[in-house]
C-alpha atoms as a PDB file:
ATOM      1  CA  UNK A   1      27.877  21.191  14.764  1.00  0.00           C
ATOM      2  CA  UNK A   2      27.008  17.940  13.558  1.00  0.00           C
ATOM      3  CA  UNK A   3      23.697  16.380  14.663  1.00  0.00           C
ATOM      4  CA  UNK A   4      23.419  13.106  12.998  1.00  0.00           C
ATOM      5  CA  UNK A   5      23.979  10.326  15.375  1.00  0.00           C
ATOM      6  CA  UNK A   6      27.170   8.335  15.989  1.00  0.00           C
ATOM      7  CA  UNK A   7      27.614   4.936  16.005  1.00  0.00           C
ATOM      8  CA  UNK A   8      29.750   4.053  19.056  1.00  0.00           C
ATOM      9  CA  UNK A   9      29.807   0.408  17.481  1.00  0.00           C
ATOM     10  CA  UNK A  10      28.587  -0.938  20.503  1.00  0.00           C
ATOM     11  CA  UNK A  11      26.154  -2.753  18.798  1.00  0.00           C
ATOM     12  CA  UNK A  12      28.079  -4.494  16.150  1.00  0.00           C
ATOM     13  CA  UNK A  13      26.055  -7.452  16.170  1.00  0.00           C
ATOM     14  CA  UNK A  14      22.976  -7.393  16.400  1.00  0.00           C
ATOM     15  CA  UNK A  15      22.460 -10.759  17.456  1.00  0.00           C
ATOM     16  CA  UNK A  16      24.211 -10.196  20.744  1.00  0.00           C
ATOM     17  CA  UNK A  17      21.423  -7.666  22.026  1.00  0.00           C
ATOM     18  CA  UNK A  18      19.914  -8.036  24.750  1.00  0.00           C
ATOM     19  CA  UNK A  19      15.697  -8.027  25.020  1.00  0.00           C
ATOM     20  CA  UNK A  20      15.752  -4.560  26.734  1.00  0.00           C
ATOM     21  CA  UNK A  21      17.826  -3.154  23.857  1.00  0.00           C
ATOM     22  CA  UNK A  22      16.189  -4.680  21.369  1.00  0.00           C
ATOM     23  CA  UNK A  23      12.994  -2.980  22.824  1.00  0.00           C
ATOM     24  CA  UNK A  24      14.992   0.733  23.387  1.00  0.00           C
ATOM     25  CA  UNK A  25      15.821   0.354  19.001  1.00  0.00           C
ATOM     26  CA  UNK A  26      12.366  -0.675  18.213  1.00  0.00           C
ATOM     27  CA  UNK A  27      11.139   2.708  20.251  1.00  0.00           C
ATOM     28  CA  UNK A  28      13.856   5.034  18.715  1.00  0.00           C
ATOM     29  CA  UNK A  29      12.259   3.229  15.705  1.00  0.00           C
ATOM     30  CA  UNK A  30       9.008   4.148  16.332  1.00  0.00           C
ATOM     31  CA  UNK A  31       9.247   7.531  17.693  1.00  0.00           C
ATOM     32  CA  UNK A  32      11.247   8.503  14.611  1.00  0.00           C
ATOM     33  CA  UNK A  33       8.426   7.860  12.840  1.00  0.00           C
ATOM     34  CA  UNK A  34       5.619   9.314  14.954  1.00  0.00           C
ATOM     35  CA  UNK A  35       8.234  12.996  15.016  1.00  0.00           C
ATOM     36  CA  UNK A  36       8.461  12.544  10.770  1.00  0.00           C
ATOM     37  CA  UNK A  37       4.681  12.317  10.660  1.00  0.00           C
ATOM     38  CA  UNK A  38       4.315  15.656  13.064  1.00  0.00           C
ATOM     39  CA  UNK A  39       6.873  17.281  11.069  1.00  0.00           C
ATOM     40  CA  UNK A  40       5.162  16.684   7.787  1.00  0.00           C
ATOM     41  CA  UNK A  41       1.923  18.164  10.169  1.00  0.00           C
ATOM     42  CA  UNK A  42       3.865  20.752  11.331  1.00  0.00           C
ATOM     43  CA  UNK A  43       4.395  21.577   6.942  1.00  0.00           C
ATOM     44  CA  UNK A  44       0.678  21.140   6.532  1.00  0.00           C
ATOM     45  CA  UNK A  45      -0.768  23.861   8.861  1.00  0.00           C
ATOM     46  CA  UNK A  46       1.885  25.993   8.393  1.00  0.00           C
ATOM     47  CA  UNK A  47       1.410  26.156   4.368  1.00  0.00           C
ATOM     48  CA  UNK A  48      -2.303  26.236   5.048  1.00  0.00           C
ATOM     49  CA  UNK A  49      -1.738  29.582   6.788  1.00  0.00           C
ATOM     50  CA  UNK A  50       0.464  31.016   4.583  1.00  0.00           C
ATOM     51  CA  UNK A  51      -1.714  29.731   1.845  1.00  0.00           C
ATOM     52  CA  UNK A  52      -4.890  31.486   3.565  1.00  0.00           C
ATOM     53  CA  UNK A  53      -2.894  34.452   4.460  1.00  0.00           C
ATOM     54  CA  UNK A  54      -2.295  35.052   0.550  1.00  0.00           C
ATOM     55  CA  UNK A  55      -5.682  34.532  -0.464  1.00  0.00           C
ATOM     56  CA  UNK A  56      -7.807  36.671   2.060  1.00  0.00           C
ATOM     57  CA  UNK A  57      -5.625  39.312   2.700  1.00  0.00           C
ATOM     58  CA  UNK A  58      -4.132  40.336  -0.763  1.00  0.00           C
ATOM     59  CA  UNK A  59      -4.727  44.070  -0.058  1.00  0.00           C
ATOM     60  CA  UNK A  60      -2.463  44.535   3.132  1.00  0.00           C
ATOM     61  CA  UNK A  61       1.040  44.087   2.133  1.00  0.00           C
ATOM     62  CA  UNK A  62       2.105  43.233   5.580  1.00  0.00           C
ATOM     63  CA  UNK A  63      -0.007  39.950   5.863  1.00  0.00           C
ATOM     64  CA  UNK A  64       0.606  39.179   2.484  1.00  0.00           C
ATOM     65  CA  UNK A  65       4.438  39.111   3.402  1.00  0.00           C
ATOM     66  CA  UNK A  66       3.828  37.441   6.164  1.00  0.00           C
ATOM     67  CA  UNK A  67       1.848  34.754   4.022  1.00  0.00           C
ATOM     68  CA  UNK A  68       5.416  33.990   2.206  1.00  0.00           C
ATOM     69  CA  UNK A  69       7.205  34.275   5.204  1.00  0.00           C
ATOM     70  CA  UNK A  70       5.236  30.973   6.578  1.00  0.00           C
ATOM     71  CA  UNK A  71       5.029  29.221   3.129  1.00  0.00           C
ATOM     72  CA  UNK A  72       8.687  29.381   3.410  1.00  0.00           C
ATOM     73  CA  UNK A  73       8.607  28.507   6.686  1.00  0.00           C
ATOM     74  CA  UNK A  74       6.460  25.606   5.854  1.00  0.00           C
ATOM     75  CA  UNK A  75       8.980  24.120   3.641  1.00  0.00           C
ATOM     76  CA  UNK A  76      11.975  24.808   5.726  1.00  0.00           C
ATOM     77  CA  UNK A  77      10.280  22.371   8.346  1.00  0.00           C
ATOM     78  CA  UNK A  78       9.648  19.593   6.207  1.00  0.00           C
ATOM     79  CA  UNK A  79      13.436  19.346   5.047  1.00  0.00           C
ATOM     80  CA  UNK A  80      14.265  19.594   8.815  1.00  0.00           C
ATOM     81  CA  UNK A  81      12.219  16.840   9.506  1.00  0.00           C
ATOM     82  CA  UNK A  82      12.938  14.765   6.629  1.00  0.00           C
ATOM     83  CA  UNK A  83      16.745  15.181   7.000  1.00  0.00           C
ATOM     84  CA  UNK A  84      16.181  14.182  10.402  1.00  0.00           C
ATOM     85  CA  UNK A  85      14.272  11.336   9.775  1.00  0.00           C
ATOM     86  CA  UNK A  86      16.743   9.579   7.271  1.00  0.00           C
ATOM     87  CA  UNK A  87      19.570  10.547   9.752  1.00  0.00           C
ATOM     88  CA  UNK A  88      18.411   8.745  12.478  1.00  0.00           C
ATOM     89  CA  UNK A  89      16.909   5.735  10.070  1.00  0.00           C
ATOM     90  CA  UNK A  90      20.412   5.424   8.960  1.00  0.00           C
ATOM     91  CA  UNK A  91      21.439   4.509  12.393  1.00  0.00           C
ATOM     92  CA  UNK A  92      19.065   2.108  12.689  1.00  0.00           C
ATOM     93  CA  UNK A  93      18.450   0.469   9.705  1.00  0.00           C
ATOM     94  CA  UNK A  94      20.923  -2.396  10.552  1.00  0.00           C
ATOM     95  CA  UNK A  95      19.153  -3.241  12.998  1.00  0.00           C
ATOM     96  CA  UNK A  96      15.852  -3.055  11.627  1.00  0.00           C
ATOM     97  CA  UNK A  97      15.908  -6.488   9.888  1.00  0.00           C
ATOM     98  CA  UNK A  98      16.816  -8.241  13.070  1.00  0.00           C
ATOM     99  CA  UNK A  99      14.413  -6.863  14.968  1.00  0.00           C
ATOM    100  CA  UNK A 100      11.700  -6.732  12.182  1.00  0.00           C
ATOM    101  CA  UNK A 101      12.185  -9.929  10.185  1.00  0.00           C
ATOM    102  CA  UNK A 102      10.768  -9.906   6.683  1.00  0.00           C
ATOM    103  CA  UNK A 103       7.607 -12.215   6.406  1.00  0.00           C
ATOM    104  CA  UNK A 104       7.838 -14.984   3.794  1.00  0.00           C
ATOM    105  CA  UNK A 105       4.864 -14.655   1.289  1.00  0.00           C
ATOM    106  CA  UNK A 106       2.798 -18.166   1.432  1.00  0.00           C
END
């Protein structure tokens, strides 16, 4: 199953949207962002526990496993979120310079 996003090429050009689309992209936009950043949290607290499981319980074997287990884990999260994150950026990086016009430097 493939779960990047299609484009239905609807939105061609992106001139032609309309001010209520224009606001739907630049909240797709945003909340891609917002879900990267609580993947890359998600990574944090997970390797912190694994990490902390390693360190303070080195002499049962079970909760040292388990330690691995979520440092694994950890990492297996953050390449969920970042594939996620460029899959949906892809979709909606042409738009991105319409709706987010470079500033000239002055």
């Amino acid at each position: 199953m493939d779960n990047t996003i299609k484009d239905h090429g609807k939105y061609d050009d992106p001139k032609k949207l309309t001010t209520s689309e224009i606001l739907a992209i630049e909240r797709t936009i945003l909340s891609n962002e917002r879900t990267a950043l609580s993947y890359i949290r998600t990574f944090m607290a997970i390797l912190g526990s694994g990490i902390g499981l390693l360190k303070f319980f080195m002499e049962s074997k079970v909760l040292y496993s388990i330690g691995w287990i979520a440092i694994f884990s950890s990492f297996l999260a953050l390449y969920q979120g970042i594939r996620r994150y460029w899959a949906v950026r892809k979709t909606t990086k042409k738009f991105e310079e319409y709706i987010r016009p470079k500033r000239k430097k002055s």
